[in-house]
PDB file of N, CA and C in Angstrom:
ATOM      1  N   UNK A   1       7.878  -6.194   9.175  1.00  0.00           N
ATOM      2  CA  UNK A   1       8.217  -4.803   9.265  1.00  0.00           C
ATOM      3  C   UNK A   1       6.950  -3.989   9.493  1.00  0.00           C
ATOM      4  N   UNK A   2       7.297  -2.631  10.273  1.00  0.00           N
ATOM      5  CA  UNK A   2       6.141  -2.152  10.328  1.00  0.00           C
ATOM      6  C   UNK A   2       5.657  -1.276   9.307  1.00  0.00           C
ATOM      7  N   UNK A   3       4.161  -0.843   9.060  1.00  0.00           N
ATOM      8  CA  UNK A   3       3.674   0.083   8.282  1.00  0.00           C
ATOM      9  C   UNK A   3       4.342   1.460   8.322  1.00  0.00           C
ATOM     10  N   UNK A   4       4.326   1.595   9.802  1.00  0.00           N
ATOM     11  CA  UNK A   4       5.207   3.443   9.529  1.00  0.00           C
ATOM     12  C   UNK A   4       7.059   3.519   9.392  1.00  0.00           C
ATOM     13  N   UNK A   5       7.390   2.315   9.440  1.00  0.00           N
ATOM     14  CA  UNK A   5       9.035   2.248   9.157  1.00  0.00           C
ATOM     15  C   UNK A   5       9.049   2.050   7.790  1.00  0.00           C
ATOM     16  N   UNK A   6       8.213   1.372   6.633  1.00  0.00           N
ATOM     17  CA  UNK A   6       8.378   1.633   5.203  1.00  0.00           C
ATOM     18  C   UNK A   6       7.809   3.008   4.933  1.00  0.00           C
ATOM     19  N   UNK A   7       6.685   3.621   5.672  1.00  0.00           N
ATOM     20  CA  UNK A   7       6.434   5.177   4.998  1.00  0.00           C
ATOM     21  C   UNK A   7       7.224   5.927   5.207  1.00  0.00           C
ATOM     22  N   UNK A   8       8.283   6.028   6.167  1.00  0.00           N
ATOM     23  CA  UNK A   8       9.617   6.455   6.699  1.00  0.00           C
ATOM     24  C   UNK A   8      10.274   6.396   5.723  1.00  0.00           C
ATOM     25  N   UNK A   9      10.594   5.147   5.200  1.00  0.00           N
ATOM     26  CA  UNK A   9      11.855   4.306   4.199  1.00  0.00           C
ATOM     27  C   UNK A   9      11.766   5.224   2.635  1.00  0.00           C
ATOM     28  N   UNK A  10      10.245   5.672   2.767  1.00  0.00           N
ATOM     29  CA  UNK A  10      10.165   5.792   1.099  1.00  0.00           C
ATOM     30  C   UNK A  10       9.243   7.379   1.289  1.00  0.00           C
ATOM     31  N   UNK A  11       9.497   7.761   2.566  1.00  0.00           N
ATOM     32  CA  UNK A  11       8.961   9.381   2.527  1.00  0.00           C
ATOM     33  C   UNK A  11       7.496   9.464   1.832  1.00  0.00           C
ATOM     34  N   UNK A  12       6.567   8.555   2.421  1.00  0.00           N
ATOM     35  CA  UNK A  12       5.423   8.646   1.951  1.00  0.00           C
ATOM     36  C   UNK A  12       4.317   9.396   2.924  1.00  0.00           C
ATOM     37  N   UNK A  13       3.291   9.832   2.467  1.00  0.00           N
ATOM     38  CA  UNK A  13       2.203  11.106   2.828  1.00  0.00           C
ATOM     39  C   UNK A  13       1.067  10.831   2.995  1.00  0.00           C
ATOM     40  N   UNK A  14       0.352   9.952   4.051  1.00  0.00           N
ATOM     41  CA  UNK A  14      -0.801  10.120   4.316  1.00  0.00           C
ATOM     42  C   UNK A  14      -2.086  10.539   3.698  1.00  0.00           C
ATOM     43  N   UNK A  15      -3.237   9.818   3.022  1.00  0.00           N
ATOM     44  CA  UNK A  15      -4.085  10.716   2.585  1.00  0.00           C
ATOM     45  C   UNK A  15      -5.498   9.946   2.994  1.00  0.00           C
ATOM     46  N   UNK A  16      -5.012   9.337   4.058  1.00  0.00           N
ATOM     47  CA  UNK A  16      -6.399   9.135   4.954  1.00  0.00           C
ATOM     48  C   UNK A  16      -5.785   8.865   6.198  1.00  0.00           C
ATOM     49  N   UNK A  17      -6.570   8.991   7.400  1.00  0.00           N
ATOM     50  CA  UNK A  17      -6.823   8.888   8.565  1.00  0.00           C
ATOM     51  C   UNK A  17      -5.840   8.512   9.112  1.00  0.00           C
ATOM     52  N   UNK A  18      -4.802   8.426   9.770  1.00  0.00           N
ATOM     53  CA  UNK A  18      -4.190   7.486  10.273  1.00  0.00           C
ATOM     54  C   UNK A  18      -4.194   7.417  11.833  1.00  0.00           C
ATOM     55  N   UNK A  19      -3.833   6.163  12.741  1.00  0.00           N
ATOM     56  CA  UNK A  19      -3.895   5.446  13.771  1.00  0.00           C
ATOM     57  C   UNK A  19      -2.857   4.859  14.473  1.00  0.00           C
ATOM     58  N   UNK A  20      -2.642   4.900  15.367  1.00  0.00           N
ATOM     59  CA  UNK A  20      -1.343   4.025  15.665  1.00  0.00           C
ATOM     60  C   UNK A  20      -1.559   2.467  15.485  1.00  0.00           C
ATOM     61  N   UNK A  21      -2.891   2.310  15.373  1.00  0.00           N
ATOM     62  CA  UNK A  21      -2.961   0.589  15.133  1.00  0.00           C
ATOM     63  C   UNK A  21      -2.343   0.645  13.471  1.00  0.00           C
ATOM     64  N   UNK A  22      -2.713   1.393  13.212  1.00  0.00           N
ATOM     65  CA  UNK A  22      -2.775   1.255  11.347  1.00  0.00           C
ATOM     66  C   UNK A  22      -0.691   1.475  10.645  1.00  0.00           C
ATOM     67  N   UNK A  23      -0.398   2.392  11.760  1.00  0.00           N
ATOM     68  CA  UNK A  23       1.270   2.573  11.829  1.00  0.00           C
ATOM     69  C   UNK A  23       2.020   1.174  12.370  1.00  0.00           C
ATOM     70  N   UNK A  24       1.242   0.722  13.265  1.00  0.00           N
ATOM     71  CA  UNK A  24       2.003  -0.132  14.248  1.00  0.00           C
ATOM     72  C   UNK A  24       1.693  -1.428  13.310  1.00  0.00           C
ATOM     73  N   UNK A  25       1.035  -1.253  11.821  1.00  0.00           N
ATOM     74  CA  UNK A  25       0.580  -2.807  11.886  1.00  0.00           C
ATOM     75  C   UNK A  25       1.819  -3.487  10.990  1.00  0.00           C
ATOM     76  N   UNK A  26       2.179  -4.781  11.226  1.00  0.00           N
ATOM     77  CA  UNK A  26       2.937  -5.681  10.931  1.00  0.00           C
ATOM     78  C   UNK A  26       2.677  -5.742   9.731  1.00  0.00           C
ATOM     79  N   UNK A  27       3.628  -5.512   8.425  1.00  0.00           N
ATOM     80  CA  UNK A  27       3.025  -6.153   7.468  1.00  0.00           C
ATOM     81  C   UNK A  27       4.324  -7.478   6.683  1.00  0.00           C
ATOM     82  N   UNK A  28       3.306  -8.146   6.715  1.00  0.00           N
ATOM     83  CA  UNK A  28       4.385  -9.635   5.736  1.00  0.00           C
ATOM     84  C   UNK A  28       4.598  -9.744   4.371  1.00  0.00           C
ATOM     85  N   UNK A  29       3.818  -8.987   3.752  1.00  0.00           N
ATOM     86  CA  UNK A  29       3.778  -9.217   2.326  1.00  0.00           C
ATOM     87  C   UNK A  29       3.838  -7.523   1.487  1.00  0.00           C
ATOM     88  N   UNK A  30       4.602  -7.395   0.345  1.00  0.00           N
ATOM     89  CA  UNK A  30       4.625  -5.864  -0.281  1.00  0.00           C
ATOM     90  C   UNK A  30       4.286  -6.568  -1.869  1.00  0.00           C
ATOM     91  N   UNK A  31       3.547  -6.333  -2.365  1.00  0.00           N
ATOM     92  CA  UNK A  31       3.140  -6.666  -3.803  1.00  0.00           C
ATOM     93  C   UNK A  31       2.877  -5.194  -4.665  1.00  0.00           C
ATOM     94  N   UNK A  32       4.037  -5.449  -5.895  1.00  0.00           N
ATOM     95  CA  UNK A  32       4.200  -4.239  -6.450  1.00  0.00           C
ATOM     96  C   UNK A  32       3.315  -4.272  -7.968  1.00  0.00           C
ATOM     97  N   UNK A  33       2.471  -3.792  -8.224  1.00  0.00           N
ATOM     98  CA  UNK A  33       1.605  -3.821 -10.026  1.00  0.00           C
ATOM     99  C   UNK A  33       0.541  -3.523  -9.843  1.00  0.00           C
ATOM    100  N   UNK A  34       0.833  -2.450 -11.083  1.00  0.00           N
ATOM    101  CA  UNK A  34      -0.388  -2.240 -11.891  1.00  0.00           C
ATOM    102  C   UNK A  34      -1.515  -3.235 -12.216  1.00  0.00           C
ATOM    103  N   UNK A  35      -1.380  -4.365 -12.208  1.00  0.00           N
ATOM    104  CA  UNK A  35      -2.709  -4.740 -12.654  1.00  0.00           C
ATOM    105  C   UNK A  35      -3.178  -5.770 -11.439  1.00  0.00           C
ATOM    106  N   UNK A  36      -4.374  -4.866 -11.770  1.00  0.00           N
ATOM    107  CA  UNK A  36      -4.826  -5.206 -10.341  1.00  0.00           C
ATOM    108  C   UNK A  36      -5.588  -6.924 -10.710  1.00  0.00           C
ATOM    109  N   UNK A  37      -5.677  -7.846 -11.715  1.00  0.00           N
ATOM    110  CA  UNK A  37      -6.029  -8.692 -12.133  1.00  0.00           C
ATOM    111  C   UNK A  37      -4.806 -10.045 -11.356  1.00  0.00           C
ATOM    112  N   UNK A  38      -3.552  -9.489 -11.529  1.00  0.00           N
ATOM    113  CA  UNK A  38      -2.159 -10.208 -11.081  1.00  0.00           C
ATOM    114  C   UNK A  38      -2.577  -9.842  -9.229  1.00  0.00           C
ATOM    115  N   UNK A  39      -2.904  -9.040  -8.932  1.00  0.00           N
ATOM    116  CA  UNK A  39      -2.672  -8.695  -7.353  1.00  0.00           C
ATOM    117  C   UNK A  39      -4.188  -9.958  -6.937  1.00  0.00           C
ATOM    118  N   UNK A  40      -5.075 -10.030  -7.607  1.00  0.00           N
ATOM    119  CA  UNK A  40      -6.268 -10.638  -7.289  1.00  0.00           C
ATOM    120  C   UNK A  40      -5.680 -12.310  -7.178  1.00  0.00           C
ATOM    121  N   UNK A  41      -4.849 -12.500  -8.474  1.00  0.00           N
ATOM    122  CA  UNK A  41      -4.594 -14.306  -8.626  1.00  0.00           C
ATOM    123  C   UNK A  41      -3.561 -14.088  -7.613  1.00  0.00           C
ATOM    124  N   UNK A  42      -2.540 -13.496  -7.554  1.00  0.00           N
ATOM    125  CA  UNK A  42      -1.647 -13.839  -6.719  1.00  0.00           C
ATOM    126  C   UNK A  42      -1.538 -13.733  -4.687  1.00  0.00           C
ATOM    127  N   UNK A  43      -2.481 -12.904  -4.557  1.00  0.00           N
ATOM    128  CA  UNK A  43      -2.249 -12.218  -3.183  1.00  0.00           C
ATOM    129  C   UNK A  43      -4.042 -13.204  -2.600  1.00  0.00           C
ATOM    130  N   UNK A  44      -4.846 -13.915  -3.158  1.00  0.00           N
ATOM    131  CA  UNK A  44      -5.709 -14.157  -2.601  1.00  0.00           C
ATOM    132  C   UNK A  44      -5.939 -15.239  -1.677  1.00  0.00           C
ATOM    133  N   UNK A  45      -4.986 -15.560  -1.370  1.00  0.00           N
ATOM    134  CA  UNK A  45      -4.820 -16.821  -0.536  1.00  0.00           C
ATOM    135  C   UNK A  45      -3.391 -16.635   0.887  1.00  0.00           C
ATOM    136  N   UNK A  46      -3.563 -14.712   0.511  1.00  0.00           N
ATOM    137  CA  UNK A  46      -2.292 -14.654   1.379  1.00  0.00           C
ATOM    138  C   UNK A  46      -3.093 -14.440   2.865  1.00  0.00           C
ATOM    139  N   UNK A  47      -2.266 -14.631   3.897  1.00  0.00           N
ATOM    140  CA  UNK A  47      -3.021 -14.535   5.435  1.00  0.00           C
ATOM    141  C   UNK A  47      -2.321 -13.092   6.002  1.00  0.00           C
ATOM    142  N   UNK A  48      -0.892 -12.923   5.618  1.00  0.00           N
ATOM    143  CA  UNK A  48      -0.309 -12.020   6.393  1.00  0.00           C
ATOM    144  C   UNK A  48      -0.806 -10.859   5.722  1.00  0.00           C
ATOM    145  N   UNK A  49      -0.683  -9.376   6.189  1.00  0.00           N
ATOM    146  CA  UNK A  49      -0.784  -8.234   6.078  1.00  0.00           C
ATOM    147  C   UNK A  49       0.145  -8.120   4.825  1.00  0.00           C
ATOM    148  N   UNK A  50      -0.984  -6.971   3.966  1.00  0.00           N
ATOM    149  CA  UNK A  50      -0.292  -6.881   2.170  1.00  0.00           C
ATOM    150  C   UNK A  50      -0.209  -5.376   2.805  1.00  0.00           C
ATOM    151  N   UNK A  51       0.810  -4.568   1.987  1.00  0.00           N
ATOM    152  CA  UNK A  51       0.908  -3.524   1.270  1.00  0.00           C
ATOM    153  C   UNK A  51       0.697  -3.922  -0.186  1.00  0.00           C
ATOM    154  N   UNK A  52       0.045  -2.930  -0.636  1.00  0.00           N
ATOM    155  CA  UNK A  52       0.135  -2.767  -2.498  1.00  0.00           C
ATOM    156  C   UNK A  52       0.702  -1.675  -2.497  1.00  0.00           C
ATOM    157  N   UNK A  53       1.874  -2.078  -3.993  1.00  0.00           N
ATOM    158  CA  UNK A  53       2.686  -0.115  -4.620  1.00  0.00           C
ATOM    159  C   UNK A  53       2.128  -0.396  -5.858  1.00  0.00           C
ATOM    160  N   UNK A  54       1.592   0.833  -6.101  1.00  0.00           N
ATOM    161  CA  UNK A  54       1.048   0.367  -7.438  1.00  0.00           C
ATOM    162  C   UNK A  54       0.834   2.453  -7.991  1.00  0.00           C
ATOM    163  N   UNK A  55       1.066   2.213  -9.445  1.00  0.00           N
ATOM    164  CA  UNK A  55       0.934   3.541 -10.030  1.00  0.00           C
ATOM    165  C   UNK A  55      -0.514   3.946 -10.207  1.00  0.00           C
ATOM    166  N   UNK A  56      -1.375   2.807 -10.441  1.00  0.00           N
ATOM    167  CA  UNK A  56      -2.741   3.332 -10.305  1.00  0.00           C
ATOM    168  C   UNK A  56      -3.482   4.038  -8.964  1.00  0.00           C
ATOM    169  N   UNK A  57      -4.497   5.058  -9.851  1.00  0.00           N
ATOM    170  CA  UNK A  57      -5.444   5.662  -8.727  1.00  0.00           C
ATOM    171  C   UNK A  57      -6.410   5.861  -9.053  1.00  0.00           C
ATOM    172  N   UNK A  58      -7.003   4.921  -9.796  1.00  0.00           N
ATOM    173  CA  UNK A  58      -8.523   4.881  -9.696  1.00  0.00           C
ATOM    174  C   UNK A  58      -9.091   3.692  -8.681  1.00  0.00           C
ATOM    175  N   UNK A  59     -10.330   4.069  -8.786  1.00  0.00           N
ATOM    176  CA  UNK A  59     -11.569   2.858  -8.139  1.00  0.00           C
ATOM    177  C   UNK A  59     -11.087   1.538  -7.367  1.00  0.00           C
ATOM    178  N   UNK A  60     -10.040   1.467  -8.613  1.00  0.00           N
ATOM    179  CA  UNK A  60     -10.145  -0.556  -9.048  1.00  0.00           C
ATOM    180  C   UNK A  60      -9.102  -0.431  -7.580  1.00  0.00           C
ATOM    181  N   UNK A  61      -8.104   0.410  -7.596  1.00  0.00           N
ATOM    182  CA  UNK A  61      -7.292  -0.307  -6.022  1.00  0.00           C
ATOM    183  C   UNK A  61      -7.829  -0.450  -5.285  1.00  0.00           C
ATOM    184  N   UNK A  62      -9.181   0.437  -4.901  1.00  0.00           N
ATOM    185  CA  UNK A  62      -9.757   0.400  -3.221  1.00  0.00           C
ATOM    186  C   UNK A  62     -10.441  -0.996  -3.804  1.00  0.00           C
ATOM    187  N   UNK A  63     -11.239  -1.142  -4.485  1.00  0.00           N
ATOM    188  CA  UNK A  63     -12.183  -2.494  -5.078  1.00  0.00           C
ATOM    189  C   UNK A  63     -11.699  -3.992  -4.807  1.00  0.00           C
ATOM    190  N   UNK A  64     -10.230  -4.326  -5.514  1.00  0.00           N
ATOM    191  CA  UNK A  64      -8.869  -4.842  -4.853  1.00  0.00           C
ATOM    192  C   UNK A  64      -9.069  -5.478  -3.952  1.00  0.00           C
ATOM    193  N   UNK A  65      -8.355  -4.085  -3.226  1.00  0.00           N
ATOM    194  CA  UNK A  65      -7.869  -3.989  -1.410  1.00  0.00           C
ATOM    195  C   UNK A  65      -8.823  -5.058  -0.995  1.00  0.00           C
ATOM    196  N   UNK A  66     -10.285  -4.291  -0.998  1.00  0.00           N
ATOM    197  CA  UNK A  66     -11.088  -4.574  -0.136  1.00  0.00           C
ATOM    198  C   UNK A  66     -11.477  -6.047  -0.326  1.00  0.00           C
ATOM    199  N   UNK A  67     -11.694  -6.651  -2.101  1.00  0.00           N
ATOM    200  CA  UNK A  67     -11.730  -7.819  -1.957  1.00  0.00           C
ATOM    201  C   UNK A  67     -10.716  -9.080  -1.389  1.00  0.00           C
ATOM    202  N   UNK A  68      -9.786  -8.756  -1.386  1.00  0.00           N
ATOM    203  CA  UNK A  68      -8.790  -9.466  -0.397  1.00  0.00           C
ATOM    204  C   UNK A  68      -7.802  -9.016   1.028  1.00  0.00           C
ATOM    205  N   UNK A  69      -8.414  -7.879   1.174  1.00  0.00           N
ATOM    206  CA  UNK A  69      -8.412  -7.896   2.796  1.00  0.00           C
ATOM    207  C   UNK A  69      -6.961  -7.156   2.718  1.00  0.00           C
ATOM    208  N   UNK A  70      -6.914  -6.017   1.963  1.00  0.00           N
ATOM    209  CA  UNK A  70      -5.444  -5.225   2.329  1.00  0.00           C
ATOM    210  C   UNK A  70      -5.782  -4.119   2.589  1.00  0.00           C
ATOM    211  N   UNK A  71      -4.987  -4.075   3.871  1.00  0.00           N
ATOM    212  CA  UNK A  71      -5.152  -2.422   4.587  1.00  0.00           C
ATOM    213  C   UNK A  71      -4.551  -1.112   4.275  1.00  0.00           C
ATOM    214  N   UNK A  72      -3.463  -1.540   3.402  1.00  0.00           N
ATOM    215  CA  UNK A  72      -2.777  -0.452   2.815  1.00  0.00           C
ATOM    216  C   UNK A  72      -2.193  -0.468   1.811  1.00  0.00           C
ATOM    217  N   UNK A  73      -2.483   0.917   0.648  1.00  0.00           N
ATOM    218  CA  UNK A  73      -1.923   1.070  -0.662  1.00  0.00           C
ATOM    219  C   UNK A  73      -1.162   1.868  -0.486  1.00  0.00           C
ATOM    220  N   UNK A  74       0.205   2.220  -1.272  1.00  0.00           N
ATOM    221  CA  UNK A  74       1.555   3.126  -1.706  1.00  0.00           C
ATOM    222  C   UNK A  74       1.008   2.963  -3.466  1.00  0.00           C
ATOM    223  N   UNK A  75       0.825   4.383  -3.335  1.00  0.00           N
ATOM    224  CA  UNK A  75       0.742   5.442  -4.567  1.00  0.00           C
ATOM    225  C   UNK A  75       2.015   5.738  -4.869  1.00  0.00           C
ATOM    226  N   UNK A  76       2.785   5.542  -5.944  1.00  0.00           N
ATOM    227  CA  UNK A  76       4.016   5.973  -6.527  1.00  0.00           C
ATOM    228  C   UNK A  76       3.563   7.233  -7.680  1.00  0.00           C
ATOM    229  N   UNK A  77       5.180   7.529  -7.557  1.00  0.00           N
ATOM    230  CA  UNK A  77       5.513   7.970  -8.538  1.00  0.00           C
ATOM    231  C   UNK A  77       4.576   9.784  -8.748  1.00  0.00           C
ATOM    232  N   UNK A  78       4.492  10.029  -7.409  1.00  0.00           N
ATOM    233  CA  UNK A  78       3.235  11.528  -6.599  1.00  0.00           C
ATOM    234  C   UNK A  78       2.461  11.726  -7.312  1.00  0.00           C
ATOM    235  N   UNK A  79       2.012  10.876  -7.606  1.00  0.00           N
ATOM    236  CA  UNK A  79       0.323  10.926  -8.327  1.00  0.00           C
ATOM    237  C   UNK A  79      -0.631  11.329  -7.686  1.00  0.00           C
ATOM    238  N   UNK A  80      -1.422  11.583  -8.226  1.00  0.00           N
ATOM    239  CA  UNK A  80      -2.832  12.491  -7.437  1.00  0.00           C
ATOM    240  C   UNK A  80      -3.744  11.462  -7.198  1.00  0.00           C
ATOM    241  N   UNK A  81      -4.347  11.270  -6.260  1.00  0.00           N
ATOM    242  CA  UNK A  81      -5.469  10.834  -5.942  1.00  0.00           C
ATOM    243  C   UNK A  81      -6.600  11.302  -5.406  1.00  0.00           C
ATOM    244  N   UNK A  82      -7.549  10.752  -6.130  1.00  0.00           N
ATOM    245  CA  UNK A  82      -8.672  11.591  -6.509  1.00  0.00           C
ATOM    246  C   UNK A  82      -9.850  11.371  -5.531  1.00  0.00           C
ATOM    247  N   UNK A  83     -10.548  12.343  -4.623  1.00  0.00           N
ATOM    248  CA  UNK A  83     -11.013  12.734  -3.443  1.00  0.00           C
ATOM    249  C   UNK A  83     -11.949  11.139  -3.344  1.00  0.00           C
ATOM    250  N   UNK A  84     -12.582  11.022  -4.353  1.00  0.00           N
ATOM    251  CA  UNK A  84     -13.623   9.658  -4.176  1.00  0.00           C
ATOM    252  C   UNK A  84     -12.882   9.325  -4.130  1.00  0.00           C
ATOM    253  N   UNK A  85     -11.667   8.291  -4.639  1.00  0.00           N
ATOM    254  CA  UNK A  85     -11.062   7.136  -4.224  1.00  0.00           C
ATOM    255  C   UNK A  85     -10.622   7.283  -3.038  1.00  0.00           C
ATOM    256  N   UNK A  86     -10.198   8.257  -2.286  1.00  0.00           N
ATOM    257  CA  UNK A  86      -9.656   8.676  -0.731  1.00  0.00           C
ATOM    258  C   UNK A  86     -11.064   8.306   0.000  1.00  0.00           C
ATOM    259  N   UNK A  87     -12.144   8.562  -0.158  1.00  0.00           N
ATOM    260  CA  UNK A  87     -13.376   8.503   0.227  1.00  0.00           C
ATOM    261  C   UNK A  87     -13.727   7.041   0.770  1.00  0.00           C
ATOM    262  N   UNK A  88     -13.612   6.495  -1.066  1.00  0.00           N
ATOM    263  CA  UNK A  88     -13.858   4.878  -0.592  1.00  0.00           C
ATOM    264  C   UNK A  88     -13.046   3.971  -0.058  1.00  0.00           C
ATOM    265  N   UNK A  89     -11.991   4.829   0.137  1.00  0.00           N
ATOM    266  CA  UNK A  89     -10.870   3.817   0.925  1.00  0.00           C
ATOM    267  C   UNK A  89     -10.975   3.796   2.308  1.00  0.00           C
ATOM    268  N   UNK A  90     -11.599   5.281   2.665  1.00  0.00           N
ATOM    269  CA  UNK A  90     -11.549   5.346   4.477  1.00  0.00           C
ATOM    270  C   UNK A  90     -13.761   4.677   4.529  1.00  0.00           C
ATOM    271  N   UNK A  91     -14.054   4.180   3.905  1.00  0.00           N
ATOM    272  CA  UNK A  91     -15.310   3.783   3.525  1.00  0.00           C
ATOM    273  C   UNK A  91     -14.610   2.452   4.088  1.00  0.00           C
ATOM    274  N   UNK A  92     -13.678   2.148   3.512  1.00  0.00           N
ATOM    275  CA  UNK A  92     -13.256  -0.013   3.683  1.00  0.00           C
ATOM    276  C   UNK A  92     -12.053   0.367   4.773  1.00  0.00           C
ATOM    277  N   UNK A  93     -12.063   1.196   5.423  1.00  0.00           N
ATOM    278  CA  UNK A  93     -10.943   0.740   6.351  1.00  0.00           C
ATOM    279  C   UNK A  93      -9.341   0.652   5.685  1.00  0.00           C
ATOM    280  N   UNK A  94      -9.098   0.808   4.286  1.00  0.00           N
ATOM    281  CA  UNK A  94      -8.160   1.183   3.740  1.00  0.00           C
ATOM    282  C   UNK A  94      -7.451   2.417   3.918  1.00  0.00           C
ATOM    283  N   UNK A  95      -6.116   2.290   4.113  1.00  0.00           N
ATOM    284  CA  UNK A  95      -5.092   3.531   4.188  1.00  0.00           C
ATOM    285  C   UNK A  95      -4.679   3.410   2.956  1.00  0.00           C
ATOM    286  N   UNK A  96      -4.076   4.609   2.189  1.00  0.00           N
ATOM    287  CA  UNK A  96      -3.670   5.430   1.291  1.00  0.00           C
ATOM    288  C   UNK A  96      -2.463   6.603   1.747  1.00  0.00           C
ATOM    289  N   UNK A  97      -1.292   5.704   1.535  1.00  0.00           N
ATOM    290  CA  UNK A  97       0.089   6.573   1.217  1.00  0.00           C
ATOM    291  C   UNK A  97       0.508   6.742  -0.405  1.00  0.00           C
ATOM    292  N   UNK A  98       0.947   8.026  -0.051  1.00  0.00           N
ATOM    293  CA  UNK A  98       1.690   8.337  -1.803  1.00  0.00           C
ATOM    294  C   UNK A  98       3.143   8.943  -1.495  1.00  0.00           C
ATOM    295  N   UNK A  99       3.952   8.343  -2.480  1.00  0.00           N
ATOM    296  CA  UNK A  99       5.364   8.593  -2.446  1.00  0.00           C
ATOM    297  C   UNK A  99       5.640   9.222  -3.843  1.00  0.00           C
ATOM    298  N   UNK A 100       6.678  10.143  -3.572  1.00  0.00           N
ATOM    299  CA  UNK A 100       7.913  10.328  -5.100  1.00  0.00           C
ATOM    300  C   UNK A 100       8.454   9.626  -5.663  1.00  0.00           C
ATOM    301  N   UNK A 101       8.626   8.123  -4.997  1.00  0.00           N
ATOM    302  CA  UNK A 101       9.464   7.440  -5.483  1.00  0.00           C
ATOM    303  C   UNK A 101       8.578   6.516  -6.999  1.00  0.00           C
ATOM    304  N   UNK A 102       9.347   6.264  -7.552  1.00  0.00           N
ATOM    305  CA  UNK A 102       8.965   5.111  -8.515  1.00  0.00           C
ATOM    306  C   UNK A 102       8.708   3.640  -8.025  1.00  0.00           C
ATOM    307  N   UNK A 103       7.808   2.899  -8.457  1.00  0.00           N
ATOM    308  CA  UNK A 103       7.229   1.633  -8.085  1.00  0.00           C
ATOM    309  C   UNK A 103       8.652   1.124  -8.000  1.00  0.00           C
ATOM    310  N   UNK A 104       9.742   0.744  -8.901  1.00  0.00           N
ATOM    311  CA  UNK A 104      10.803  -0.103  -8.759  1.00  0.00           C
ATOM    312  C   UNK A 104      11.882   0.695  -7.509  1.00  0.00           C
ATOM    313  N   UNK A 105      11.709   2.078  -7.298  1.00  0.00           N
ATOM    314  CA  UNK A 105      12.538   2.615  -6.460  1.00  0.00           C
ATOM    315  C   UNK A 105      11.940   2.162  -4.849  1.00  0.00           C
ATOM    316  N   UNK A 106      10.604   2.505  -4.880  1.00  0.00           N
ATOM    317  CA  UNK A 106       9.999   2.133  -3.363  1.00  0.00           C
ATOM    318  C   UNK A 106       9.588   0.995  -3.174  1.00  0.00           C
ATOM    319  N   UNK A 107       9.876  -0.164  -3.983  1.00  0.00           N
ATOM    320  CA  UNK A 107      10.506  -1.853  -3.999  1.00  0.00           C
ATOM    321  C   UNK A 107      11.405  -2.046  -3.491  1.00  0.00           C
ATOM    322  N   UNK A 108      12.129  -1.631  -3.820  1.00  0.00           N
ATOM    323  CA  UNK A 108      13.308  -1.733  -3.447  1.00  0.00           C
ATOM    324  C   UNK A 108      14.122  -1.122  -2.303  1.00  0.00           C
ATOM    325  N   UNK A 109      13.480  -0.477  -2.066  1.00  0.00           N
ATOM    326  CA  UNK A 109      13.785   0.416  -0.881  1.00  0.00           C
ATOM    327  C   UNK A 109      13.155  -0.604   0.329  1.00  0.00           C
ATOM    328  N   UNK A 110      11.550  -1.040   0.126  1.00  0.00           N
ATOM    329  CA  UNK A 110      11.162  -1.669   1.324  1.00  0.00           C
ATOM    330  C   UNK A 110      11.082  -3.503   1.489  1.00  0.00           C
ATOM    331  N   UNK A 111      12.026  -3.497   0.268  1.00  0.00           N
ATOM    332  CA  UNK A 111      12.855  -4.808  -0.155  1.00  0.00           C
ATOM    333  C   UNK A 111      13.756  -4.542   0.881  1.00  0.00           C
ATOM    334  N   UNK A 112      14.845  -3.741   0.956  1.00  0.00           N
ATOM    335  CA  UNK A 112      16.168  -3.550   1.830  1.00  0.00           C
ATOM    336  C   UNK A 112      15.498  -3.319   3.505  1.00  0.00           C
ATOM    337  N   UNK A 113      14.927  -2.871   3.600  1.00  0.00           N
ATOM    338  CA  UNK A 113      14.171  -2.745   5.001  1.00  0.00           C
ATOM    339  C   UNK A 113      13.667  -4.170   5.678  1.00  0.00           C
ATOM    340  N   UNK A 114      13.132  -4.557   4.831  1.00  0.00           N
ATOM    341  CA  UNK A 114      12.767  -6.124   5.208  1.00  0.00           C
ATOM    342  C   UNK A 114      13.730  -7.303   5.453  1.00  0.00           C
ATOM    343  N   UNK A 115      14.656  -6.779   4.920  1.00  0.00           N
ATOM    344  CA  UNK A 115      16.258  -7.813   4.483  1.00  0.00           C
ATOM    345  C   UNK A 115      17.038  -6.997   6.072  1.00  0.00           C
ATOM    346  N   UNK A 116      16.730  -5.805   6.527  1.00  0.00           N
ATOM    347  CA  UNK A 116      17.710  -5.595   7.774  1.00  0.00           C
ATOM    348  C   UNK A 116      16.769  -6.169   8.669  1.00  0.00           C
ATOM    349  N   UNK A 117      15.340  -6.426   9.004  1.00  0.00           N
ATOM    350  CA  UNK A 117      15.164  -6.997  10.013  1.00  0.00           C
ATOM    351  C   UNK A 117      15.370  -8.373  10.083  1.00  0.00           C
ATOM    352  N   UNK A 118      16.086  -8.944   9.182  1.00  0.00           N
ATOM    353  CA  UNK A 118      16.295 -10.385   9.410  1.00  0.00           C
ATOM    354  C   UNK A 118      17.234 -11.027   9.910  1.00  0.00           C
TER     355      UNK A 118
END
């Protein structure tokens, strides 16, 4: 599925740069949590394109991202994110969307999106 058909899905808002490579990009994998310790053991051996949804907005997501190679985070639940972390994300080539929805609502939402392209 693509990156800009789940920000569609879950009415999410841009808060860095965006590209049509970065809209257009394929992603295979959506990993939803807070702790960014579970996203490190579990997602580090993945090849396809990650989204992370995660309620956090400090440091540690861009830190993350960047150590295993994900291009894009979903901010739940319209949390603020805070100008440095926007900073160091367009620093790593990381995008930063934020939604209204709740982590289990915009799961599930781009759970069902993934299930119609099949």
């Amino acid at each position: 599925m693509l990156l800009k058909d789940i920000t569609q899905v879950v009415k999410a808002k841009a808060l860095t740069p965006l590209s049509d490579d970065i809209l257009n990009m394929e992603i295979g994998k959506a990993f939803a949590s807070d702790l960014m310790s579970d996203v490190l053991c579990y997602l580090r051996d993945v090849e396809d394109n990650v989204l992370l949804i995660t309620g956090l907005t400090n440091l540690q997501i861009v830190h993350t991202a960047s150590t295993i190679d994900i291009k894009a985070i979903l901010v739940v639940r319209g949390k603020t994110v805070e100008e440095h972390v926007i900073e160091a994300a367009k620093d790593h080539e990381i995008s930063i969307f934020v939604t209204d929805e709740t982590l289990f609502s915009a799961s599930g939402k781009i759970y069902c999106l993934e299930n119609m392209h099949d």
